[in-house]
N, C-alpha and C. Protein backbone atom coordinates (compact mmCIF):
# COMPACT_ATOMS: atom_id res chain seq x y z
N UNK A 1 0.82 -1.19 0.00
CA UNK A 1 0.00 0.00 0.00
C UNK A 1 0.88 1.27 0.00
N UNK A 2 2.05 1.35 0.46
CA UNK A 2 2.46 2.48 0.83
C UNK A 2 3.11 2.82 -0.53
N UNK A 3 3.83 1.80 -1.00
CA UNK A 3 5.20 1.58 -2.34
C UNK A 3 3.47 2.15 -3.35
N UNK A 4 2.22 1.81 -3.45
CA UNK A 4 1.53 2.32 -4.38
C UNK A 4 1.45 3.73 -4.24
N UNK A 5 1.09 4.19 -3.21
CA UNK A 5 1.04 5.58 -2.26
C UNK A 5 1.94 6.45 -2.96
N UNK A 6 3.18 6.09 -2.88
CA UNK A 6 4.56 7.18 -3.26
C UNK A 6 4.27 7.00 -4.85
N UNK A 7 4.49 5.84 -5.77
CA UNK A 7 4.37 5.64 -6.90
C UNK A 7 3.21 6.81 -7.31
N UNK A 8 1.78 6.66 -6.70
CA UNK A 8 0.86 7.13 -7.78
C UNK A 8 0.84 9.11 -7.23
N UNK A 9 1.56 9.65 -6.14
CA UNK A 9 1.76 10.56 -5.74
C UNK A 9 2.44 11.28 -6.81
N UNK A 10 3.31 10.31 -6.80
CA UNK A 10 4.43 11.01 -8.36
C UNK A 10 3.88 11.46 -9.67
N UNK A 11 2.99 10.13 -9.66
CA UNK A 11 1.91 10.33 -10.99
C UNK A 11 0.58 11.54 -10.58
N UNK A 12 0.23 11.79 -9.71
CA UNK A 12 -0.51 12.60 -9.16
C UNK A 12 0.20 13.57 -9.63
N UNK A 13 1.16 14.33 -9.42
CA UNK A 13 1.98 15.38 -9.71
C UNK A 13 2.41 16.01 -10.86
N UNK A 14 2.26 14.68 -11.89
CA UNK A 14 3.11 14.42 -12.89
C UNK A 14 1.55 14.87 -13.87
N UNK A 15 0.98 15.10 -13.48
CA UNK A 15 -0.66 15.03 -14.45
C UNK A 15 -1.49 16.28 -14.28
N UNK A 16 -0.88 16.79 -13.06
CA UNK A 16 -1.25 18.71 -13.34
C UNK A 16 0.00 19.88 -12.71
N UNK A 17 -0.51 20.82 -13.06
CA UNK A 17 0.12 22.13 -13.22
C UNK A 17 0.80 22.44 -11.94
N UNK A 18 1.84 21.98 -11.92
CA UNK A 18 2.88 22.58 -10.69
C UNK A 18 2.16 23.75 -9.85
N UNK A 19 1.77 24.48 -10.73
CA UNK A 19 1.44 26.24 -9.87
C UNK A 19 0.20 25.73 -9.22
N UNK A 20 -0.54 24.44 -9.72
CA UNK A 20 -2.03 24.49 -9.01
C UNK A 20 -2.43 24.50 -7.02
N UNK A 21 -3.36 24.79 -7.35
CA UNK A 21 -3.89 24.96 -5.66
C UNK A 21 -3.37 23.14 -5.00
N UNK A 22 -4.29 22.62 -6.14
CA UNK A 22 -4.64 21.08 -5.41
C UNK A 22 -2.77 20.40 -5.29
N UNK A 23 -1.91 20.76 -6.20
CA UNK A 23 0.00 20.68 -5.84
C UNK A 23 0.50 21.40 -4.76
N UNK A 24 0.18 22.40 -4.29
CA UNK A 24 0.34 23.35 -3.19
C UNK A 24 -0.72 22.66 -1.83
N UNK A 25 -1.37 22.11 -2.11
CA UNK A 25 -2.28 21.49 -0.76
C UNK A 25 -1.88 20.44 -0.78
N UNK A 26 -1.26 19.63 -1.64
CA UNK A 26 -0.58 18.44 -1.05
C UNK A 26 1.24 18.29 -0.96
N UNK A 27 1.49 19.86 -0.91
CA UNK A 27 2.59 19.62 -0.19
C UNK A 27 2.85 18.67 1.22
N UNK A 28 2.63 18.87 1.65
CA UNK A 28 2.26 17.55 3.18
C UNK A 28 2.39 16.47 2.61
N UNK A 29 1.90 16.21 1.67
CA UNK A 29 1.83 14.06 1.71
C UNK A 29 3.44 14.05 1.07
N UNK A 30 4.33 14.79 0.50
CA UNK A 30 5.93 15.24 0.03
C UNK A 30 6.74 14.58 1.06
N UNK A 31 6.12 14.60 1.99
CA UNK A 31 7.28 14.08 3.36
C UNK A 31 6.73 12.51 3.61
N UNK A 32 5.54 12.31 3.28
CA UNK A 32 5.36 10.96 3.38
C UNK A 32 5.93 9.63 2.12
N UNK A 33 6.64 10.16 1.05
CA UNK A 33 7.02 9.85 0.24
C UNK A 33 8.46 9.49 0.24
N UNK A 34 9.08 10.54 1.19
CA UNK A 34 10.12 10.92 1.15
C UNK A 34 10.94 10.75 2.72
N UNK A 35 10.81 9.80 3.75
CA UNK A 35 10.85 9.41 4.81
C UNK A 35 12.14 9.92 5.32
N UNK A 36 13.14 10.15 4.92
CA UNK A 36 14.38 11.05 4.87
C UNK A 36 14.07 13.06 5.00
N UNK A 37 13.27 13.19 4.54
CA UNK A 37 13.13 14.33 4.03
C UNK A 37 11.86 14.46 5.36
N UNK A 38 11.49 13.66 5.67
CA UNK A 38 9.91 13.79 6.92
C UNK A 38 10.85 14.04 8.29
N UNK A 39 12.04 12.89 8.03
CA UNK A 39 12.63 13.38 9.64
C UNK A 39 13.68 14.29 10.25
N UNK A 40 13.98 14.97 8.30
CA UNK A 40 14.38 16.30 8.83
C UNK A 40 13.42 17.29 9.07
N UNK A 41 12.59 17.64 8.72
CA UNK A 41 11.53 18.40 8.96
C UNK A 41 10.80 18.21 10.09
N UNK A 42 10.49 16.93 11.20
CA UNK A 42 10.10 16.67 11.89
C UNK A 42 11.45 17.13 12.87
N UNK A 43 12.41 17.08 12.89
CA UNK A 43 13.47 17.40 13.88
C UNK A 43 13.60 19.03 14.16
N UNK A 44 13.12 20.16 12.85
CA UNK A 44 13.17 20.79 12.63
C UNK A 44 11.75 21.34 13.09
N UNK A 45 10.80 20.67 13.24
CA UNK A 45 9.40 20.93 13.95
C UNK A 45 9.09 21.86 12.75
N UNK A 46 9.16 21.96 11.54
CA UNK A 46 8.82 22.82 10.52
C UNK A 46 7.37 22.82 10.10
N UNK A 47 6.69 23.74 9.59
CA UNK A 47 5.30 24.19 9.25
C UNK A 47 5.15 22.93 8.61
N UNK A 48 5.45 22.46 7.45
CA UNK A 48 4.89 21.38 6.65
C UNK A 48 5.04 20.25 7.62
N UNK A 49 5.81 20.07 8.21
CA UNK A 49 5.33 18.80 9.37
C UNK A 49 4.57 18.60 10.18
N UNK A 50 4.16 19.68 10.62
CA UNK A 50 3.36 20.01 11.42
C UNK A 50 1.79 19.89 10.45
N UNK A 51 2.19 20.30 9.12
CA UNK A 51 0.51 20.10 8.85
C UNK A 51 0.27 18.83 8.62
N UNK A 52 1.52 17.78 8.19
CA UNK A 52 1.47 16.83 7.74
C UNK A 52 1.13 15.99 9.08
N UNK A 53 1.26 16.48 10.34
CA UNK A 53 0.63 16.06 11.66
C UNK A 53 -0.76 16.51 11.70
N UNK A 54 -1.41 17.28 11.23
CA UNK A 54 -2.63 17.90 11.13
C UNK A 54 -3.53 16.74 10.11
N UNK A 55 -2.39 16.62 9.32
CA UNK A 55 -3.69 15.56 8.45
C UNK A 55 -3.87 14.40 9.18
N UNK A 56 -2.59 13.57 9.74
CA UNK A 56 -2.67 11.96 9.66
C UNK A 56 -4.08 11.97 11.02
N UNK A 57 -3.93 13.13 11.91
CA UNK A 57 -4.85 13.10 13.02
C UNK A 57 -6.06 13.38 12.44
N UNK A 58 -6.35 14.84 11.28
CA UNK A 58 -7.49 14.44 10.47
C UNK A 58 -8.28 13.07 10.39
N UNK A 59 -7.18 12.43 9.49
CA UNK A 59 -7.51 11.54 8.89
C UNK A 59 -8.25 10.63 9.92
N UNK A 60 -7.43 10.12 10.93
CA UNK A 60 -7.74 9.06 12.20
C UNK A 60 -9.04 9.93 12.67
N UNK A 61 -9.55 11.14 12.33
CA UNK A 61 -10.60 10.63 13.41
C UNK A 61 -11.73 11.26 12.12
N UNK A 62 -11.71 10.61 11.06
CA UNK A 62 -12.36 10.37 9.86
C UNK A 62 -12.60 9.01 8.94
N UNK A 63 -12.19 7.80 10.25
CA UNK A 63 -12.38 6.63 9.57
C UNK A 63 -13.47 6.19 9.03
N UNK A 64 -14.67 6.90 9.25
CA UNK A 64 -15.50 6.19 9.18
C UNK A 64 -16.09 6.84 7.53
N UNK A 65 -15.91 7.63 7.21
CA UNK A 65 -15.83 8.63 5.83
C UNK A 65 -15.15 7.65 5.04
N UNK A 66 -13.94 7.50 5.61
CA UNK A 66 -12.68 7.02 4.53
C UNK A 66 -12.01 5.64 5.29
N UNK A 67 -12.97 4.87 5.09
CA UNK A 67 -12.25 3.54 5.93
C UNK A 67 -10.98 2.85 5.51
N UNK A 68 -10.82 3.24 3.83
CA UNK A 68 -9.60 3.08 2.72
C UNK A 68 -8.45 3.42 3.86
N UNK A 69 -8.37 4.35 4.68
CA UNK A 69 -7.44 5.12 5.29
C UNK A 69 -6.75 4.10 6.46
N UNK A 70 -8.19 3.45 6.81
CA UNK A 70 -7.28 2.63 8.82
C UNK A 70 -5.97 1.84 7.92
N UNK A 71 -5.91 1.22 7.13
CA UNK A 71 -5.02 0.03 6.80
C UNK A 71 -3.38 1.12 6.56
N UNK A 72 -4.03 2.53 5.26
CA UNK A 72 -2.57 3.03 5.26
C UNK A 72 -1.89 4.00 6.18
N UNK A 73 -3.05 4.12 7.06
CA UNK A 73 -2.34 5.13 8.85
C UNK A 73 -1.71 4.14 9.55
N UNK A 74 -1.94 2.74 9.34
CA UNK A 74 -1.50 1.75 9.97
C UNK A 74 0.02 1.53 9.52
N UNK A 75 -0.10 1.05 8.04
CA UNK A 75 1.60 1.10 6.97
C UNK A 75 2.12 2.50 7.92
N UNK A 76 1.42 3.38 7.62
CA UNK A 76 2.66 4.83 8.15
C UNK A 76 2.85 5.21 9.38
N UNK A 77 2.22 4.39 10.77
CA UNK A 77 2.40 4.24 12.04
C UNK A 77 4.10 3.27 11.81
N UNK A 78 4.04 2.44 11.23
CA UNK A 78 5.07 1.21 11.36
C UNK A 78 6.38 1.53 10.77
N UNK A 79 5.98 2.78 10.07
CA UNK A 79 7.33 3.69 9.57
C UNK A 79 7.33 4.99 10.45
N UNK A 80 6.79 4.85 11.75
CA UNK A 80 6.90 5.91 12.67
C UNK A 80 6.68 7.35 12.23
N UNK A 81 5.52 7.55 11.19
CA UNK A 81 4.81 8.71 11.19
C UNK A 81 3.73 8.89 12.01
N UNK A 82 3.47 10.10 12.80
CA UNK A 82 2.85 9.86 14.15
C UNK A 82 1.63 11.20 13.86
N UNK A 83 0.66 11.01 14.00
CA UNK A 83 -0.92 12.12 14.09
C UNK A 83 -0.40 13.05 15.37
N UNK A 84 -0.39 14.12 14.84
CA UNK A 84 -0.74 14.91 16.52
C UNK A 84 -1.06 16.54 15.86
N UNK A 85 -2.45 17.33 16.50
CA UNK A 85 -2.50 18.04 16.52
C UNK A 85 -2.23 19.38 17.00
N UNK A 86 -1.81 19.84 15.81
CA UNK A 86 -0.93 21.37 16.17
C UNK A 86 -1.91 22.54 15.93
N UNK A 87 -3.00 22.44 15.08
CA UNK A 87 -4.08 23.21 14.88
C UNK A 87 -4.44 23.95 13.90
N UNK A 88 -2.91 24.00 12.78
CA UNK A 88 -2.09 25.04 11.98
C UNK A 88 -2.81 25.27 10.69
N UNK A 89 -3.47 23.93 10.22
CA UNK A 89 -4.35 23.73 9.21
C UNK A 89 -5.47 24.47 8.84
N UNK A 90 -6.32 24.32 7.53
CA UNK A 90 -7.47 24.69 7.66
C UNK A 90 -8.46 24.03 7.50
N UNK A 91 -9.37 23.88 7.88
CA UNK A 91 -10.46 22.41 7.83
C UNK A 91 -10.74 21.90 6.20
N UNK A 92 -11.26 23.25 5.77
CA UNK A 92 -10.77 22.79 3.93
C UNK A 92 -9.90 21.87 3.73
N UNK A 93 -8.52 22.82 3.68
CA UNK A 93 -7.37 22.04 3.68
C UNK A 93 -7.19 20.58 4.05
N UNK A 94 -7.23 20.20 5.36
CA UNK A 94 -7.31 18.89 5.37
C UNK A 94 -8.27 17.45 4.67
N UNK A 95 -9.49 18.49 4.86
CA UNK A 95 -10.10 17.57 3.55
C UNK A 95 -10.10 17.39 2.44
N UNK A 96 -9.81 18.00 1.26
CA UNK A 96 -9.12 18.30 0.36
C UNK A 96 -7.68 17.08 0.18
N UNK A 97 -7.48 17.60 1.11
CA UNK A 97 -5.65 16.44 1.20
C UNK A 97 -6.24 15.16 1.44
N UNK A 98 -7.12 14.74 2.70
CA UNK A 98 -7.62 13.14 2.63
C UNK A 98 -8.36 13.17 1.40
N UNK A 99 -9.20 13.81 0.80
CA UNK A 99 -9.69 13.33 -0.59
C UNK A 99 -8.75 13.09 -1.40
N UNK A 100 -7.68 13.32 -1.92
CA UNK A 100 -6.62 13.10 -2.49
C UNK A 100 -5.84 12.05 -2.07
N UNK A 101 -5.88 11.57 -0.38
CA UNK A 101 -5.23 10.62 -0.23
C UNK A 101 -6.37 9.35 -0.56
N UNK A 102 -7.46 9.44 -0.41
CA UNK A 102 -8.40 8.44 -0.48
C UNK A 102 -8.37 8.38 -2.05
N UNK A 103 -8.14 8.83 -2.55
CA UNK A 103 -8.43 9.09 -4.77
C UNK A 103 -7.04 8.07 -4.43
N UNK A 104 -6.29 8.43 -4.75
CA UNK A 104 -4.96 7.36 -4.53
C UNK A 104 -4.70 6.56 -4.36
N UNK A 105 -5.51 5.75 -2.66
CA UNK A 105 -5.25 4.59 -2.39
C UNK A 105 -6.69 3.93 -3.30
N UNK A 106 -7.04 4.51 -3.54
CA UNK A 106 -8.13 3.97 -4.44
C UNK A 106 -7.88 3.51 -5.85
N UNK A 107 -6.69 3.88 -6.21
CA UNK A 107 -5.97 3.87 -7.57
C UNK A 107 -6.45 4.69 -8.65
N UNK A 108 -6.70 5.80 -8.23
CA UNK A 108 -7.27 6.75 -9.45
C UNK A 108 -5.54 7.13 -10.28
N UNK A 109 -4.54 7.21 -9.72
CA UNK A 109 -3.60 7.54 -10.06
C UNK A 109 -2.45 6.43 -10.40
N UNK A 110 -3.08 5.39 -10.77
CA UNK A 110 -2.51 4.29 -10.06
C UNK A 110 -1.88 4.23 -11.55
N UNK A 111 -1.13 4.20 -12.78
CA UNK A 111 -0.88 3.62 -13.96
C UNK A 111 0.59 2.85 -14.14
């Protein structure tokens, strides 16, 4: 699940306009791809980690919307990405980003 995750992220990216809103709102899932790049930013307590803590806690207490989600919060618990709310987000925002993560694990991006 996860190796599809990063794969179709790329392809996600790769299929619209750099400058767009919906590439700029999923800056956050960038560090989940990139597990090197999450725990400098997490050491660094930096804004994008912090939102990227804003979603995974989103997400967890939205299982029931997006049940697609318990199995890959689970994969990214076991690679020690951890939910905790910082507040920093905007409620848009986070939904927006789980719709995108749910389109994904769903294989809309999947080729």
């Amino acid at each position: 699940m996860y190796r599809i995750f990063c794969e179709s992220y790329q392809n996600f990216l790769n299929s619209i306009n750099n400058d767009s809103y919906r590439v700029k709102n999923s800056e956050p899932l960038s560090l989940i791809v990139d597990i090197k790049k999450y725990e400098k930013e997490e050491q660094k307590q930096s804004e994008l980690y912090k939102k990227l803590c804003d979603l995974l806690s989103y997400m967890k207490e939205n299982l029931k919307r997006y049940p697609k989600l318990k199995a890959f919060l689970w994969t990214l618990d076991s690679r020690n990405f951890k939910e905790k709310k910082y507040n920093i987000s905007k409620e848009e925002d986070l939904e927006e980003q789980t719709k995108l993560v749910n389109s994904i694990l769903k294989l809309a991006y999947w080729y």
